[in-house]
Structure formats: C-alpha cells, structure tokens
Protein backbone atom coordinates (compact mmCIF):
# COMPACT_ATOMS: atom_id res chain seq x y z
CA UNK A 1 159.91 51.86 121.39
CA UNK A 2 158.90 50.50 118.03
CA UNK A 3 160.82 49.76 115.19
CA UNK A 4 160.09 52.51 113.08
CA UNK A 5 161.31 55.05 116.22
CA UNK A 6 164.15 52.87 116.82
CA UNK A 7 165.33 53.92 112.88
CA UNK A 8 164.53 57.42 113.05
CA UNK A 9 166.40 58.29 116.62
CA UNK A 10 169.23 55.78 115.52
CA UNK A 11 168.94 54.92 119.34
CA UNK A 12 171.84 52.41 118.58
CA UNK A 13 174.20 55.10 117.82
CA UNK A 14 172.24 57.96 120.16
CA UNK A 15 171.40 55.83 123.14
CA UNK A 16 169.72 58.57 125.36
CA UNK A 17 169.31 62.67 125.63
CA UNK A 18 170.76 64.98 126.94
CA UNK A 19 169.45 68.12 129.10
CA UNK A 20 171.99 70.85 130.82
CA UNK A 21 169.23 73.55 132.46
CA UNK A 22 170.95 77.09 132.75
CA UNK A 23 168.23 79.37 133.27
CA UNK A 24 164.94 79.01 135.38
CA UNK A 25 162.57 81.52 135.50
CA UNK A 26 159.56 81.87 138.02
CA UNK A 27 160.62 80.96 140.72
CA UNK A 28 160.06 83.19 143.89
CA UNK A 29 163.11 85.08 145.22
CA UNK A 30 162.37 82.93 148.71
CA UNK A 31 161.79 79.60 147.59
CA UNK A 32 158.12 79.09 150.09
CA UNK A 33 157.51 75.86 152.08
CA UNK A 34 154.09 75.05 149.91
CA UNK A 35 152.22 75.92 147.00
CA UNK A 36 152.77 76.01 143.11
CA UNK A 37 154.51 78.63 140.45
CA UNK A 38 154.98 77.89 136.99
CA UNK A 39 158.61 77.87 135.93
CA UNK A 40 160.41 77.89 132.56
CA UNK A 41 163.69 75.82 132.57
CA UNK A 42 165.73 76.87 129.52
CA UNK A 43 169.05 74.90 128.45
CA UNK A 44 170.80 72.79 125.98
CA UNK A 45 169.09 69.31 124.55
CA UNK A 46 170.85 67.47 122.76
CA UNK A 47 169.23 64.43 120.84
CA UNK A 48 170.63 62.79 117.75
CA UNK A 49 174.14 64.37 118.18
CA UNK A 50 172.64 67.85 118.06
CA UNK A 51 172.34 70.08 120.55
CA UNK A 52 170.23 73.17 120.34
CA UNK A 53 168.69 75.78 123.27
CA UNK A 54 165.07 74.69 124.44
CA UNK A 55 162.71 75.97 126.88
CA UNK A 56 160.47 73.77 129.13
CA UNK A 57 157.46 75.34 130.61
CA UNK A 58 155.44 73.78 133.22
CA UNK A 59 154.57 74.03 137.17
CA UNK A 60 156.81 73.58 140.37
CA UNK A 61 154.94 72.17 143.28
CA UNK A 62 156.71 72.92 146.79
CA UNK A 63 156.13 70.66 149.58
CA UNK A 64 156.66 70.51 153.95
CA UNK A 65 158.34 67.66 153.80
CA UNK A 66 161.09 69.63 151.82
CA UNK A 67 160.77 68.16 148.53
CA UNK A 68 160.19 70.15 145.38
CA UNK A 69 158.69 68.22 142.50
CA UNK A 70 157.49 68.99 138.82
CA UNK A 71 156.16 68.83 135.26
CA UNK A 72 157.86 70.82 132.12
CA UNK A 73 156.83 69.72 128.60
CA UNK A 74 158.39 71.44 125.37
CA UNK A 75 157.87 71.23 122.06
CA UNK A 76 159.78 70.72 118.48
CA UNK A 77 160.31 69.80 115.14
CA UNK A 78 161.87 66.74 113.84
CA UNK A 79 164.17 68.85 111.89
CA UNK A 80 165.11 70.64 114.71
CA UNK A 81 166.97 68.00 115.91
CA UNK A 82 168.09 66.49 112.18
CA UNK A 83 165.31 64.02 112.03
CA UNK A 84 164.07 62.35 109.07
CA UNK A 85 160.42 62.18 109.71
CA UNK A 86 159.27 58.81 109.33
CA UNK A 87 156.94 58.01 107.25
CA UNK A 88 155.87 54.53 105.84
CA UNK A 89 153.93 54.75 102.22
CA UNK A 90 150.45 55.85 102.76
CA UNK A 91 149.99 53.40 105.44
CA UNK A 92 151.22 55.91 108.11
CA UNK A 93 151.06 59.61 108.91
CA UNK A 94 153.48 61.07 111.82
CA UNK A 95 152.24 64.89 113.25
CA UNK A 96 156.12 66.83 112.95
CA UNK A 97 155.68 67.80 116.25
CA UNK A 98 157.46 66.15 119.41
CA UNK A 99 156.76 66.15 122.57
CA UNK A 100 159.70 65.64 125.32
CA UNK A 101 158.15 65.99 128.95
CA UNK A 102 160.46 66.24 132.54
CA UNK A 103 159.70 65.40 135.48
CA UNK A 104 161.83 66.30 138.30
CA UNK A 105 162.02 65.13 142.10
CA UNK A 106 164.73 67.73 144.55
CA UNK A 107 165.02 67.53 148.22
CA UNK A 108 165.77 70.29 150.13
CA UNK A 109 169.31 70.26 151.83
C-alpha cells in the first residue's frame, strides 16, 4: 500500500473491509459435481465506516474433489464509500473507479 492510499482509506482508523453476502444468484438448484456458472453474490461492504449494498459478479467453478472455488469483481465510486479522491497537484491523476475482487475457496461437507 502506498502512502497516498494509506491517507485516503485512513487504514489506521479502518484497518480492513467488511463483506456479509445475503443473496447469490446462479447457482443451479442441485449444486453439480463439475463445471462452471456465473454467480452474482449481493451483500453489505462496508469500507471506511460505511456500509452500503454491492453486487459481485463473476464465475463459480465446481470441482470432484468437493471443493467449490471462485472469482467475483465489483465495481464503485470513491464517493460511494465517502472517499476523498486523491489527487496530488498535476503530478497525479487517479480513474474514480475501484476495483474490489473475491476470491473464495468452500469444501463440500
């Protein structure tokens, strides 16, 4: 993390994220053995002290040996969250877009 992140996330104060899923969508009714779907995971993020509803979208891959692993990116505003944009003179340009990708491992129980 550089400097100029470390002052806009305040990661002093806001250590880490947070990310409660409560709705997943495309999934088969019979989760299968193999293969691939793509899923949307929507839930509450909360970054900076704020939390707001997102919605990840990305693809489930389904394995034999019972594990179910994936990708889900998503993709926000700086304000969204309260973020100053950062921005240093002319020197520096920053895209207000984010980013924030997860990547999940489950095991089948």
């Amino acid at each position: 993390m550089t400097a100029t992140s470390a002052i806009v996330l305040e990661t002093d104060k806001f250590p880490t994220a947070e990310f409660v899923p409560m709705k997943i969508e495309g999934l088969p009714k019979m989760i299968p053995f193999t293969g691939q779907a793509g899923v949307q995971i929507t839930g509450n993020l909360t970054v900076h002290g704020v939390t707001k509803e997102v919605t990840f979208q990305g693809i489930v891959t389904f394995n034999r040996n019972g594990t179910i692993a994936g990708r889900a990116k998503s993709t926000f505003t700086f304000a969204t969250f309260g973020l100053n944009k950062p921005t240093i003179a002319r020197l520096m340009s920053v895209d207000d877009k984010i980013t924030l990708e997860l990547v999940y491992r489950l095991k089948r129980s």
